[in-house]
Each structure stands twice: as structure tokens, then as C-alpha cells.
N, C-alpha and C. Protein backbone atom coordinates (compact mmCIF):
# COMPACT_ATOMS: atom_id res chain seq x y z
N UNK A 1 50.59 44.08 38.70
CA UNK A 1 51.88 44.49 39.20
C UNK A 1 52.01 46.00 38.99
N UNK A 2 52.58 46.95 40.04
CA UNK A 2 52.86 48.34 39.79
C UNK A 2 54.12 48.35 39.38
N UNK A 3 54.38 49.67 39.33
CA UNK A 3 56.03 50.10 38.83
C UNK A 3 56.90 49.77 39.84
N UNK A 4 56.16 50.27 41.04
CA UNK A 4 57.21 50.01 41.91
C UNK A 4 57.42 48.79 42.37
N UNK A 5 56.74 47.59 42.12
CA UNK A 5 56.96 46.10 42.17
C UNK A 5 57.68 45.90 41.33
N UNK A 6 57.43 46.30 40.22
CA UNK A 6 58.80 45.92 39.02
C UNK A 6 60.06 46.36 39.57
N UNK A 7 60.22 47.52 39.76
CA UNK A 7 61.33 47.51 39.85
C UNK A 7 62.04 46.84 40.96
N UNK A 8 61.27 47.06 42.26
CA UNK A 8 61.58 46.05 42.96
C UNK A 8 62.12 45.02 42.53
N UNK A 9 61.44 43.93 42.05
CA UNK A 9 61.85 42.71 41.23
C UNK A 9 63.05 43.08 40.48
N UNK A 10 63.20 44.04 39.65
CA UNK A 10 64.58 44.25 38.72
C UNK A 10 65.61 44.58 39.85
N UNK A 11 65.32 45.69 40.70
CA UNK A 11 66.36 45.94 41.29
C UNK A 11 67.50 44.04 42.16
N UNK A 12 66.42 43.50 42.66
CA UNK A 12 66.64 42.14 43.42
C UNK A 12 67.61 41.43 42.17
N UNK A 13 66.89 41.58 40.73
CA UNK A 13 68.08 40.59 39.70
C UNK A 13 68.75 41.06 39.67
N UNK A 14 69.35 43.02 39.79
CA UNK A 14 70.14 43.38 39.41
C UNK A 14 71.35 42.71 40.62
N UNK A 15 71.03 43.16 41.71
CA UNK A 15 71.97 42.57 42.92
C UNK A 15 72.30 41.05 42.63
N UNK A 16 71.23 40.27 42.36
CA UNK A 16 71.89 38.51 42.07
C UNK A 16 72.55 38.31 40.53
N UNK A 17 72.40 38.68 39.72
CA UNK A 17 72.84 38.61 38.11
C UNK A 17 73.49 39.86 37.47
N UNK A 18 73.21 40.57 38.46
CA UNK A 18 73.91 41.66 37.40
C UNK A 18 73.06 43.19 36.26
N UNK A 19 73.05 44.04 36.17
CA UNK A 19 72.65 45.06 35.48
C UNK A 19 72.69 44.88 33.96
N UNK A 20 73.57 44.25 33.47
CA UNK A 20 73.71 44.37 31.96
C UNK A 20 72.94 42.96 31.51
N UNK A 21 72.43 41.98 32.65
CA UNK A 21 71.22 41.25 32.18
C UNK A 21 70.05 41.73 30.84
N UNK A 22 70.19 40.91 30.13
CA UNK A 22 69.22 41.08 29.28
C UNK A 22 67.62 40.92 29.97
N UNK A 23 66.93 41.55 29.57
CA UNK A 23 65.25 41.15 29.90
C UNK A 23 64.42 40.96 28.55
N UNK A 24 63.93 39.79 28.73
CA UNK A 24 63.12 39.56 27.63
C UNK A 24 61.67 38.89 28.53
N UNK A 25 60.31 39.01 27.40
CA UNK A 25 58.88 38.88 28.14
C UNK A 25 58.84 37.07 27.48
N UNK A 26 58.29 36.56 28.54
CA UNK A 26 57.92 35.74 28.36
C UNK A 26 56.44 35.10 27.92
N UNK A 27 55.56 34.86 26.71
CA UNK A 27 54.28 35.11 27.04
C UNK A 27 53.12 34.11 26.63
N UNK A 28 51.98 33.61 26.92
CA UNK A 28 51.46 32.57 25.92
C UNK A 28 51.69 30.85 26.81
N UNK A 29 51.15 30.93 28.28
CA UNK A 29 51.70 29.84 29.15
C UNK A 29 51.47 28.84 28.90
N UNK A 30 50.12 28.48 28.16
CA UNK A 30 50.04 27.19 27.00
C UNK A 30 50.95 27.09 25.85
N UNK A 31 51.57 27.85 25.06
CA UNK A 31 52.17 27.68 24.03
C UNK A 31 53.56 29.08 23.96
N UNK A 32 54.26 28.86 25.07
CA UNK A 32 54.77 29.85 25.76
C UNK A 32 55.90 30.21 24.60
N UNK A 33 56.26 31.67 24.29
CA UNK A 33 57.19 32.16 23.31
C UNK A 33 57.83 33.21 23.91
N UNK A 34 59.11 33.30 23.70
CA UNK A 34 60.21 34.40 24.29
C UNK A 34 60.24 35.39 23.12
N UNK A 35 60.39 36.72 23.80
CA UNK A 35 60.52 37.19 22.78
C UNK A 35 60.88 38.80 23.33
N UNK A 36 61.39 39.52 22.74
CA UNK A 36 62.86 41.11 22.81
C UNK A 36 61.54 41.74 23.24
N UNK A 37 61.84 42.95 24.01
CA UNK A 37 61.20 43.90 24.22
C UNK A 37 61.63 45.25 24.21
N UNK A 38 60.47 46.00 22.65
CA UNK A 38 60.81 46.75 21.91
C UNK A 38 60.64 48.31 23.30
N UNK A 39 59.87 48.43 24.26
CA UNK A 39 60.17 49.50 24.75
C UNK A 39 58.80 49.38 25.73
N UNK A 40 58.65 50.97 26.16
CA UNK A 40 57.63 51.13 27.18
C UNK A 40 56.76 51.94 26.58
N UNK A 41 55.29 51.94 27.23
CA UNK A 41 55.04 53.19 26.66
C UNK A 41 53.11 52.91 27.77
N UNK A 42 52.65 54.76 28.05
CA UNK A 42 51.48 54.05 29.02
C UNK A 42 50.58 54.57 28.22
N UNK A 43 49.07 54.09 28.99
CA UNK A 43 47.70 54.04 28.15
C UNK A 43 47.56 55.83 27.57
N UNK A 44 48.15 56.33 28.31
CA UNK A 44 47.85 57.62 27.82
C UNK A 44 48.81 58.35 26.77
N UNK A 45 49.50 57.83 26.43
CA UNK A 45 50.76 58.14 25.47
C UNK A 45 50.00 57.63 24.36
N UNK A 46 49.67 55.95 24.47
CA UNK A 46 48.65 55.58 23.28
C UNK A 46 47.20 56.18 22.99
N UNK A 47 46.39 56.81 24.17
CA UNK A 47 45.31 57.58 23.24
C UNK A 47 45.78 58.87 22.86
N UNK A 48 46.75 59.71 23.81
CA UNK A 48 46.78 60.73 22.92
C UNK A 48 47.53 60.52 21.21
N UNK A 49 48.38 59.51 20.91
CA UNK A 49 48.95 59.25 19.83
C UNK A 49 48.04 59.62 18.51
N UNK A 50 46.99 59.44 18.96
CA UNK A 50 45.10 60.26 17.90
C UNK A 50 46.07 59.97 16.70
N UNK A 51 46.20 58.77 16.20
CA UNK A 51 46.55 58.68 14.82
C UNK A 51 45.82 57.75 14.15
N UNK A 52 44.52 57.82 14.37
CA UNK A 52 43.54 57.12 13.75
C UNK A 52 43.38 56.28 12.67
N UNK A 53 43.81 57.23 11.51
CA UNK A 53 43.84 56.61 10.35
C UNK A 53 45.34 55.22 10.54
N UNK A 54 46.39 54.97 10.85
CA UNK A 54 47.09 54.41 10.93
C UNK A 54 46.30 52.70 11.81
N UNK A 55 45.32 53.39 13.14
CA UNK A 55 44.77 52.08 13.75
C UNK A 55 43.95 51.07 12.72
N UNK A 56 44.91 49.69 13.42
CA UNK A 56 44.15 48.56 13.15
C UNK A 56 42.39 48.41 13.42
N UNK A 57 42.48 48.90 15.05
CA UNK A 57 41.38 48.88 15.21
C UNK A 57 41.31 50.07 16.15
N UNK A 58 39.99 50.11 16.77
CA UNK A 58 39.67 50.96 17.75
C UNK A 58 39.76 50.94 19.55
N UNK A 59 40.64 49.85 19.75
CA UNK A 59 40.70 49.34 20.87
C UNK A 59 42.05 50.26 21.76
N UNK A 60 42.53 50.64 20.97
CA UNK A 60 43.98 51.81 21.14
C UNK A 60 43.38 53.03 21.72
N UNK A 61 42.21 53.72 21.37
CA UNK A 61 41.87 54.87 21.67
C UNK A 61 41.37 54.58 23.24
N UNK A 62 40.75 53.72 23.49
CA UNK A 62 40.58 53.22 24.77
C UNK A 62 41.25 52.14 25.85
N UNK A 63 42.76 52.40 25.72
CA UNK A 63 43.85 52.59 26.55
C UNK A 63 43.82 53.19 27.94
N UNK A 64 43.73 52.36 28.78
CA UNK A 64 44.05 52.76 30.02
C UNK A 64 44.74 53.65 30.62
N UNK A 65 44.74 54.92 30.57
CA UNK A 65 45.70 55.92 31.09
C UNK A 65 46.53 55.72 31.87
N UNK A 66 46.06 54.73 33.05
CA UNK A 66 47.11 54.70 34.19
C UNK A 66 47.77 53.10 34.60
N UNK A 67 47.89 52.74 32.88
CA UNK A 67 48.27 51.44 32.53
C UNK A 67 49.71 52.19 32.40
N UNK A 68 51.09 51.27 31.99
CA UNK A 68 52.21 51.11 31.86
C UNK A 68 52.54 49.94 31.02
N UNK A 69 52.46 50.08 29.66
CA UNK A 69 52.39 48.38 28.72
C UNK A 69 53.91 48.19 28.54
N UNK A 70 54.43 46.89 28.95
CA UNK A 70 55.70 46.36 28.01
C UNK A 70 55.63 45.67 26.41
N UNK A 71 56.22 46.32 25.58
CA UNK A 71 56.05 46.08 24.58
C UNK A 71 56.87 45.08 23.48
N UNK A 72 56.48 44.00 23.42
CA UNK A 72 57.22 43.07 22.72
C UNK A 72 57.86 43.45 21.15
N UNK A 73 58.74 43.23 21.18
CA UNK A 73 59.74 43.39 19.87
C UNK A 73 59.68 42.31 19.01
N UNK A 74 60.41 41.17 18.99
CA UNK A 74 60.52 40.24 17.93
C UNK A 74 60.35 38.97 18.91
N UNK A 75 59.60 37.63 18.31
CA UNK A 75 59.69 36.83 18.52
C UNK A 75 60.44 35.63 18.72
N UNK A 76 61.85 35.69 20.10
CA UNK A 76 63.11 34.70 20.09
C UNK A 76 63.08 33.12 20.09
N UNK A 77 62.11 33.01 20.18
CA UNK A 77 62.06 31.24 19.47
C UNK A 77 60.89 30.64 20.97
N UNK A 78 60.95 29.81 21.10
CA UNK A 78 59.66 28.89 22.28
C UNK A 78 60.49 29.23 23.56
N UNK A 79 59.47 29.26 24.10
CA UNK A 79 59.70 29.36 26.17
C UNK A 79 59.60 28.30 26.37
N UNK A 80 59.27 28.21 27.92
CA UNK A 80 59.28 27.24 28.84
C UNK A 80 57.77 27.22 29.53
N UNK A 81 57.25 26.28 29.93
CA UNK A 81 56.14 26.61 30.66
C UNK A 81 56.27 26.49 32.01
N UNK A 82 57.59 26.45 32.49
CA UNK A 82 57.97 26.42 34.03
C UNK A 82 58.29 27.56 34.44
N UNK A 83 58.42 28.53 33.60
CA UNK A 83 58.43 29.75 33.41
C UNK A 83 56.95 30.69 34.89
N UNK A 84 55.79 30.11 34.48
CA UNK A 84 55.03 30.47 35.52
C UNK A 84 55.03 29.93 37.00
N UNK A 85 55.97 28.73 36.79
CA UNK A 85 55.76 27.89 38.18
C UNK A 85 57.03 28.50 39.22
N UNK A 86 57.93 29.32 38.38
CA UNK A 86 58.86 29.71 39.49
C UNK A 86 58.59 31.29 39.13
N UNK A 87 58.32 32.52 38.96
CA UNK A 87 57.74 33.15 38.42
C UNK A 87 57.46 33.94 39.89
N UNK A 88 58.92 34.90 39.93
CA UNK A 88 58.83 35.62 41.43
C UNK A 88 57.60 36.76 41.63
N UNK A 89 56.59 36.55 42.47
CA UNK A 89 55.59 37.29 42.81
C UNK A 89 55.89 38.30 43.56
């Protein structure tokens, strides 16, 4: 999905539900969990971040530049797995 499909898609909920809609990620379609989303941030924000000593691992430095990641916050309790079956493309 690009940016401009997302928003697409957001703009369409905003017109049927409303703007002050909450968005939360849904993720895990076998064992599906809802959960807040702490912010944005793209592959190149994370390699330049060069904070090495802090990485878990080394998989951060090789971040997709012209990625765009949504970033999960806290875990809001179990999803749905119908979740993918209506799941606007």
C-alpha cells in the first residue's frame, strides 16, 4: 500500500465515520491482536537514527528508505479474524 492509498482509504472513513475516529492496527491474522498506534516514522529516519549501541539488533540499520512504518503502541486486548475478510483494498 502507498501513502497515497492510505490516505485515500482514511480520507473515504473520514466522510462515512467521521475525523475524530480513532485508528488502531490490527495485526497477527491467526492470532489477531488490536492494538494503539504509537506514531509514524520511514526507513530512513530509522537508519539515520545511527544509535547503535541502543539496537536490539542489526536489522534497523537496514531499513528501507522508501518504506513508511506504522508503529504499534500498546497492546488493546484480541481482534477479530474477520478483520481480513472485509479489509478495504
Amino acid at each position: 500500500m502507498t501513502i497515497n492509498e492510505l490516505i485515500e482509504r482514511l480520507e473515504e472513513y473520514r466522510e462515512e465515520i467521521g475525523g475524530d475516529t480513532e485508528v488502531r492496527l490490527m495485526t497477527q491474522e491467526n492470532w489477531p491482536f488490536e492494538n494503539s498506534i504509537r506514531g509514524l516514522c520511514s526507513g530512513r529516519e530509522i537508519s539515520e537514527s545511527g544509535d547503535s549501541d541502543n539496537d536490539q539488533d542489526n536489522s534497523e540499520s537496514d531499513a528501507d528508505a522508501s518504506v513508511v512504518y506504522i508503529v504499534e503502541q500498546d497492546q488493546l486486548g484480541y481482534g477479530t479474524k474477520r478483520a481480513w475478510d472485509v479489509a478495504r483494498k
